[in-house]
PDB file of N, CA and C in Angstrom:
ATOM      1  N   UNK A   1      56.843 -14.939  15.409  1.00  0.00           N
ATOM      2  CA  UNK A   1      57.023 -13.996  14.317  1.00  0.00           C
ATOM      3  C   UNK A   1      56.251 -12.714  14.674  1.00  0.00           C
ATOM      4  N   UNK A   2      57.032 -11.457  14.290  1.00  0.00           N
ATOM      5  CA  UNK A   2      55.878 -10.641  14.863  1.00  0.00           C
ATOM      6  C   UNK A   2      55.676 -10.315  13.513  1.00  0.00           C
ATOM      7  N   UNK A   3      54.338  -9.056  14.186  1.00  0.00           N
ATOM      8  CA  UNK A   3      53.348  -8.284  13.598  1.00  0.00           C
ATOM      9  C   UNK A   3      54.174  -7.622  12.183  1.00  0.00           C
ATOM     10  N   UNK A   4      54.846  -6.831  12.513  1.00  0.00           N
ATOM     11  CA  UNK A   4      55.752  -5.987  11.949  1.00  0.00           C
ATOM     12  C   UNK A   4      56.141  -6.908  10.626  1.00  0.00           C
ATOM     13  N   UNK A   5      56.602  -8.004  11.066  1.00  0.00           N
ATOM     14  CA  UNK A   5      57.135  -9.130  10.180  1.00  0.00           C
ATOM     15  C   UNK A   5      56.375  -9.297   8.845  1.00  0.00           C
ATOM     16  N   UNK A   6      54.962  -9.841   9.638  1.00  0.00           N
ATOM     17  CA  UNK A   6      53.964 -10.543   8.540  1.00  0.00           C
ATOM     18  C   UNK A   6      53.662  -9.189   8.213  1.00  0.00           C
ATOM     19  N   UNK A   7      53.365  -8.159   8.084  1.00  0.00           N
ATOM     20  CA  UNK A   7      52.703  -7.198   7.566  1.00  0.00           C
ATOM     21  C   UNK A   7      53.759  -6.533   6.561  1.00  0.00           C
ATOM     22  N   UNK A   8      54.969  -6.704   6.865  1.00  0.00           N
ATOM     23  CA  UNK A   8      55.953  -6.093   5.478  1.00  0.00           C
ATOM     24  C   UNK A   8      55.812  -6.894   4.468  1.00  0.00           C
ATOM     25  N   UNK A   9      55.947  -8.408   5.043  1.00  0.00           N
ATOM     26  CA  UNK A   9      55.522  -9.743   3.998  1.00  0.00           C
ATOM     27  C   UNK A   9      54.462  -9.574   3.141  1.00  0.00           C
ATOM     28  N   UNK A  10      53.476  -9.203   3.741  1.00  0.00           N
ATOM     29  CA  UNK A  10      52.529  -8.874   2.922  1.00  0.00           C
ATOM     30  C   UNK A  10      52.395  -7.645   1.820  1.00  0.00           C
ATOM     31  N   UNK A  11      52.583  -6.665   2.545  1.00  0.00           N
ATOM     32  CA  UNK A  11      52.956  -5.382   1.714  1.00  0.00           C
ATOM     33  C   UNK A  11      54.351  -6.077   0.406  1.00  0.00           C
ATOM     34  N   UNK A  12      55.118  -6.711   0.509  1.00  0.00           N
ATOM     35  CA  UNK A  12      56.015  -7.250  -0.310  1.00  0.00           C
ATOM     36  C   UNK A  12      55.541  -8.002  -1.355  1.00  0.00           C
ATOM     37  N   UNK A  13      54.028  -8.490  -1.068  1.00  0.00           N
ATOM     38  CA  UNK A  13      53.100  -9.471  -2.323  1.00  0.00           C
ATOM     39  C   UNK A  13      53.404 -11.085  -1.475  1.00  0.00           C
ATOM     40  N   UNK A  14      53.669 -11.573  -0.945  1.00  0.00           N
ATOM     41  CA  UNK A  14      53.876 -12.843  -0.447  1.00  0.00           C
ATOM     42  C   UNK A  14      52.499 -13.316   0.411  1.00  0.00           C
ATOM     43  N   UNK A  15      52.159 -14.318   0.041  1.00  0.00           N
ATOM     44  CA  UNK A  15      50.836 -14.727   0.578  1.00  0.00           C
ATOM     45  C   UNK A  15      51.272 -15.232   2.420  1.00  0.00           C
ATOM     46  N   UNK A  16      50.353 -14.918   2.945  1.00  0.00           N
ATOM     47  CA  UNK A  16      50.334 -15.018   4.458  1.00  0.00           C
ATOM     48  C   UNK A  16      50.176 -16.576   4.557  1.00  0.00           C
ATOM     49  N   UNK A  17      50.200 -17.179   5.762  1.00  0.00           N
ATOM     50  CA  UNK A  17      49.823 -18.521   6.213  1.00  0.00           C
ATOM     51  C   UNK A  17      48.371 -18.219   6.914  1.00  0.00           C
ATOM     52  N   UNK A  18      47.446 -18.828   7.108  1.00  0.00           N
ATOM     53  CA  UNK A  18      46.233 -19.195   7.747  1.00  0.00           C
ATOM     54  C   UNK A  18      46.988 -18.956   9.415  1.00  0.00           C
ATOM     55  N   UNK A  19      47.911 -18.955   9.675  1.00  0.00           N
ATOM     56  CA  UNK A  19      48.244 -18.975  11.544  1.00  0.00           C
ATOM     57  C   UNK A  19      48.989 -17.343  11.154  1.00  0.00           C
ATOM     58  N   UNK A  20      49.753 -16.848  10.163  1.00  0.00           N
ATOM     59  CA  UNK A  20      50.028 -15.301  10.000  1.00  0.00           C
ATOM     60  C   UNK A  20      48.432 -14.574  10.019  1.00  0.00           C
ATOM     61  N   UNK A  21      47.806 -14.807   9.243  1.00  0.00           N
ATOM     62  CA  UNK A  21      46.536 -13.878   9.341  1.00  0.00           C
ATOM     63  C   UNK A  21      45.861 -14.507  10.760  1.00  0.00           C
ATOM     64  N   UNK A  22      45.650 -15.386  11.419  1.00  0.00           N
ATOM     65  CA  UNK A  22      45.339 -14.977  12.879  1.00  0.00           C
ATOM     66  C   UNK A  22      46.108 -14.363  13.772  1.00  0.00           C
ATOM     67  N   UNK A  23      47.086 -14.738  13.575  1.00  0.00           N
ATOM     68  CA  UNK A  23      47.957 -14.011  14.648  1.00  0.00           C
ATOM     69  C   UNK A  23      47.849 -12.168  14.388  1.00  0.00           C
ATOM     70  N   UNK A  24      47.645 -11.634  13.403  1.00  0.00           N
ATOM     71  CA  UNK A  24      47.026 -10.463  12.810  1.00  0.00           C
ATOM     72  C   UNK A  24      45.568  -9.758  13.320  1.00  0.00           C
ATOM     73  N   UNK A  25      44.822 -10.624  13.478  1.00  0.00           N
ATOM     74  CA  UNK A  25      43.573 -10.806  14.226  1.00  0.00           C
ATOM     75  C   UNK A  25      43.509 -11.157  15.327  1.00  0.00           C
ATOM     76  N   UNK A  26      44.695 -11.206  16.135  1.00  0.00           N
ATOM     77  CA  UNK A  26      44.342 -11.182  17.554  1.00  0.00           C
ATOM     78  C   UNK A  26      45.515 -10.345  18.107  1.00  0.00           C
ATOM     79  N   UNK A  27      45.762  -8.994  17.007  1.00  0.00           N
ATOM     80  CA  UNK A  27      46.132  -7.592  17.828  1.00  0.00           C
ATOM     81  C   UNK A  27      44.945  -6.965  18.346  1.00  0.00           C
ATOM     82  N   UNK A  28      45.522  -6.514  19.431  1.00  0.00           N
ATOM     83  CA  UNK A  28      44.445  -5.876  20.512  1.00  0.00           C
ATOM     84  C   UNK A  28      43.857  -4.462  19.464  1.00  0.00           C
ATOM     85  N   UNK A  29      42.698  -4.705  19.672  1.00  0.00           N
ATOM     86  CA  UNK A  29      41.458  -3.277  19.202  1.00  0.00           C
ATOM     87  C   UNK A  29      42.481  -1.987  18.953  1.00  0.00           C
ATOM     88  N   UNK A  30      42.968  -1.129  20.021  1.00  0.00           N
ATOM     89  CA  UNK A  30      43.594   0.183  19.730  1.00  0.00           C
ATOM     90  C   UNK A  30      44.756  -0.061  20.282  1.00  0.00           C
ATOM     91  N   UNK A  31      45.595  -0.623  19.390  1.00  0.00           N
ATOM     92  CA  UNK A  31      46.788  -0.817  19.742  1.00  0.00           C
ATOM     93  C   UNK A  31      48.030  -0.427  18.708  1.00  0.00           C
ATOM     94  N   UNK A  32      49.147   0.073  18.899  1.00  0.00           N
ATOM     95  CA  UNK A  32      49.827   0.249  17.335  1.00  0.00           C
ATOM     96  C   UNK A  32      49.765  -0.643  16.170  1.00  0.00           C
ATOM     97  N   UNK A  33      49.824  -1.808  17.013  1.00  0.00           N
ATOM     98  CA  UNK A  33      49.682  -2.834  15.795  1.00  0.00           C
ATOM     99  C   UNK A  33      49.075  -2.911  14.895  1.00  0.00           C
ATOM    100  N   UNK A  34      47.534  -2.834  15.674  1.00  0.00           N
ATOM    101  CA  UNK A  34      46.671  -2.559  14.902  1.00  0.00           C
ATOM    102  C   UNK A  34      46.545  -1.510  13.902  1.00  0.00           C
ATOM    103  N   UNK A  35      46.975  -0.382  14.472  1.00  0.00           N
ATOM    104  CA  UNK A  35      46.995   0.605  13.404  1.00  0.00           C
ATOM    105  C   UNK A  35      47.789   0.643  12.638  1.00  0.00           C
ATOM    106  N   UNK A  36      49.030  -0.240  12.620  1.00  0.00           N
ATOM    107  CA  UNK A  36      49.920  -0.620  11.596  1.00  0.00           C
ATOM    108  C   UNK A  36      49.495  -1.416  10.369  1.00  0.00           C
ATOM    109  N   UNK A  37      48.114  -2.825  10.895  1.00  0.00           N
ATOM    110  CA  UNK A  37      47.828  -3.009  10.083  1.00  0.00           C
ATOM    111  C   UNK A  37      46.765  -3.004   9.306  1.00  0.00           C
ATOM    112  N   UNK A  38      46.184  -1.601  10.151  1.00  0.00           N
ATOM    113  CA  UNK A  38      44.722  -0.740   8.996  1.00  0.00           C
ATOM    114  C   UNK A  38      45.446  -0.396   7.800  1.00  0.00           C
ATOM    115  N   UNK A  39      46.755   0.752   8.339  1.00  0.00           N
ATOM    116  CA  UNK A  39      47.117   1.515   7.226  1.00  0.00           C
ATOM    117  C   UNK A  39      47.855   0.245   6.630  1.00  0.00           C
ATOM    118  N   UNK A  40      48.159  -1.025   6.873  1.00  0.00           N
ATOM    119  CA  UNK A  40      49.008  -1.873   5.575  1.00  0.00           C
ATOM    120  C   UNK A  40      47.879  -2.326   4.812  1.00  0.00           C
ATOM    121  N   UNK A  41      46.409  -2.234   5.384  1.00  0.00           N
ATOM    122  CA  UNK A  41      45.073  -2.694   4.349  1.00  0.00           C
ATOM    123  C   UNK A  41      44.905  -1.819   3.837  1.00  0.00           C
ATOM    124  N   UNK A  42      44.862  -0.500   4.151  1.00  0.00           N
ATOM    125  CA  UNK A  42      44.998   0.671   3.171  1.00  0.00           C
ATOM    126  C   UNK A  42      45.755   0.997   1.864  1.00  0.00           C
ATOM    127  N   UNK A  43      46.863   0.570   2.276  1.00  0.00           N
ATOM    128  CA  UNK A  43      47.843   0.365   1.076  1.00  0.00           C
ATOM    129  C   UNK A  43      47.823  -0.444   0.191  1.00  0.00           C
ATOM    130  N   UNK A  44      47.443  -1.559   0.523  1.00  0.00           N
ATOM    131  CA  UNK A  44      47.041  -3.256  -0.053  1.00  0.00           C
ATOM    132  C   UNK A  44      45.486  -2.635  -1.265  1.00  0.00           C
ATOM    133  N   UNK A  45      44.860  -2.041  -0.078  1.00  0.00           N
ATOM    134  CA  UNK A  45      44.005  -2.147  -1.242  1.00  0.00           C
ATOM    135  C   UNK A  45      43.703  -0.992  -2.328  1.00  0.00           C
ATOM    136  N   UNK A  46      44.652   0.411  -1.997  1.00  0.00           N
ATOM    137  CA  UNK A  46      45.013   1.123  -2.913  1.00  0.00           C
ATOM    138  C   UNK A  46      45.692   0.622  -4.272  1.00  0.00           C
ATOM    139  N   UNK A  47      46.505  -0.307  -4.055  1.00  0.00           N
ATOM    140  CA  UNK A  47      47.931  -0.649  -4.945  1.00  0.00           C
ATOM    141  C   UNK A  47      46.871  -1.644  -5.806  1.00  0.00           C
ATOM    142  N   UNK A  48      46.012  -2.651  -4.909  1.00  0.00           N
ATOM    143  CA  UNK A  48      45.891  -3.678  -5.717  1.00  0.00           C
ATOM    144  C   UNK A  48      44.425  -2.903  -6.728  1.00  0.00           C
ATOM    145  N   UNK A  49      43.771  -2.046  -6.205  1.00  0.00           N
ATOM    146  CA  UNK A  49      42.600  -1.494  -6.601  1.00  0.00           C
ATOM    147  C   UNK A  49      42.852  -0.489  -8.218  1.00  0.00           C
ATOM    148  N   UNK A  50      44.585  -0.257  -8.151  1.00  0.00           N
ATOM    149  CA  UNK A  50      45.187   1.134  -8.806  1.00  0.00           C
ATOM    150  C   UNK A  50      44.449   2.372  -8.668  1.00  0.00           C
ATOM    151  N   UNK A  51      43.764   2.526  -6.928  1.00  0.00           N
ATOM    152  CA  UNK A  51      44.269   4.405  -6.869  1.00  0.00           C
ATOM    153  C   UNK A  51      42.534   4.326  -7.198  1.00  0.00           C
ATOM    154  N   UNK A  52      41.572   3.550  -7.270  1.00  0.00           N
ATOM    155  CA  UNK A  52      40.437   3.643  -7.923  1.00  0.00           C
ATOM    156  C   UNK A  52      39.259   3.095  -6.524  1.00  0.00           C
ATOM    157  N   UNK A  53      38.352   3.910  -5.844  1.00  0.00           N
ATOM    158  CA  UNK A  53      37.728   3.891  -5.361  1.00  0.00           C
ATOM    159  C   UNK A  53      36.983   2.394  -4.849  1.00  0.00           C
ATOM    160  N   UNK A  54      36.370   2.164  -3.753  1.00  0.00           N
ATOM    161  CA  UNK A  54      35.736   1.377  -3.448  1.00  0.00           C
ATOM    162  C   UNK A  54      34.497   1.726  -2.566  1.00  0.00           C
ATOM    163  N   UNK A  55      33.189   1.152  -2.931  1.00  0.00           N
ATOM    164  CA  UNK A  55      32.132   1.931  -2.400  1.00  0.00           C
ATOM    165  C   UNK A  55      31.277   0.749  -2.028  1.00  0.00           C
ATOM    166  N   UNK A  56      30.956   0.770  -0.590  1.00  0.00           N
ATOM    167  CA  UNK A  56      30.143  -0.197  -0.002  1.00  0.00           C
ATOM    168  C   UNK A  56      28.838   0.393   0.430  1.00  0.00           C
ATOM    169  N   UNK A  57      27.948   0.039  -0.178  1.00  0.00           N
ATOM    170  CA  UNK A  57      26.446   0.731   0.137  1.00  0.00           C
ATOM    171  C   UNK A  57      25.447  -0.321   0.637  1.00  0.00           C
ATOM    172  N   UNK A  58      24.555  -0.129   1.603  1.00  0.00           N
ATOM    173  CA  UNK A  58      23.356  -0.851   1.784  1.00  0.00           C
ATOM    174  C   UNK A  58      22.186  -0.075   1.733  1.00  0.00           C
ATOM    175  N   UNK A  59      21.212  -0.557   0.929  1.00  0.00           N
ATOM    176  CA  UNK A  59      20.140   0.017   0.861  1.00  0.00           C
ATOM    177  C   UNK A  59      18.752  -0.578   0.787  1.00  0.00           C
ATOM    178  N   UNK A  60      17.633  -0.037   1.688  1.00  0.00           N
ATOM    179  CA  UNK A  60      16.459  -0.590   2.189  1.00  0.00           C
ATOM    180  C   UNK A  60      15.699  -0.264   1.618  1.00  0.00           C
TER     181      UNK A  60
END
């Protein structure tokens, strides 16, 4: 199954399999794929967030 596949699936709302999200995780570092599926986490977590910020801070 490719990349392309599981990542519309997902963008569609359909839950992945445990062997779809590895196979996801073992696109190469800088590869299109990969950057196919930053911007589908981008989207994922715009849509599911509604458009509303997320802020990760550490502080010492």
């Amino acid at each position: 199954m490719s990349g392309s596949f599981i990542i519309k699936k997902a963008l569609d709302g359909n839950v992945l399999s445990a062997d779809e999200i590895a196979q996801l995780f073992s696109a190469p570092l800088f590869s299109s794929e990969a950057a196919e599926i930053q911007a589908a986490s981008r989207q994922l977590s715009e849509r599911l967030s509604d458009g509303l910020a997320e802020v990760h801070a550490q502080m010492e």
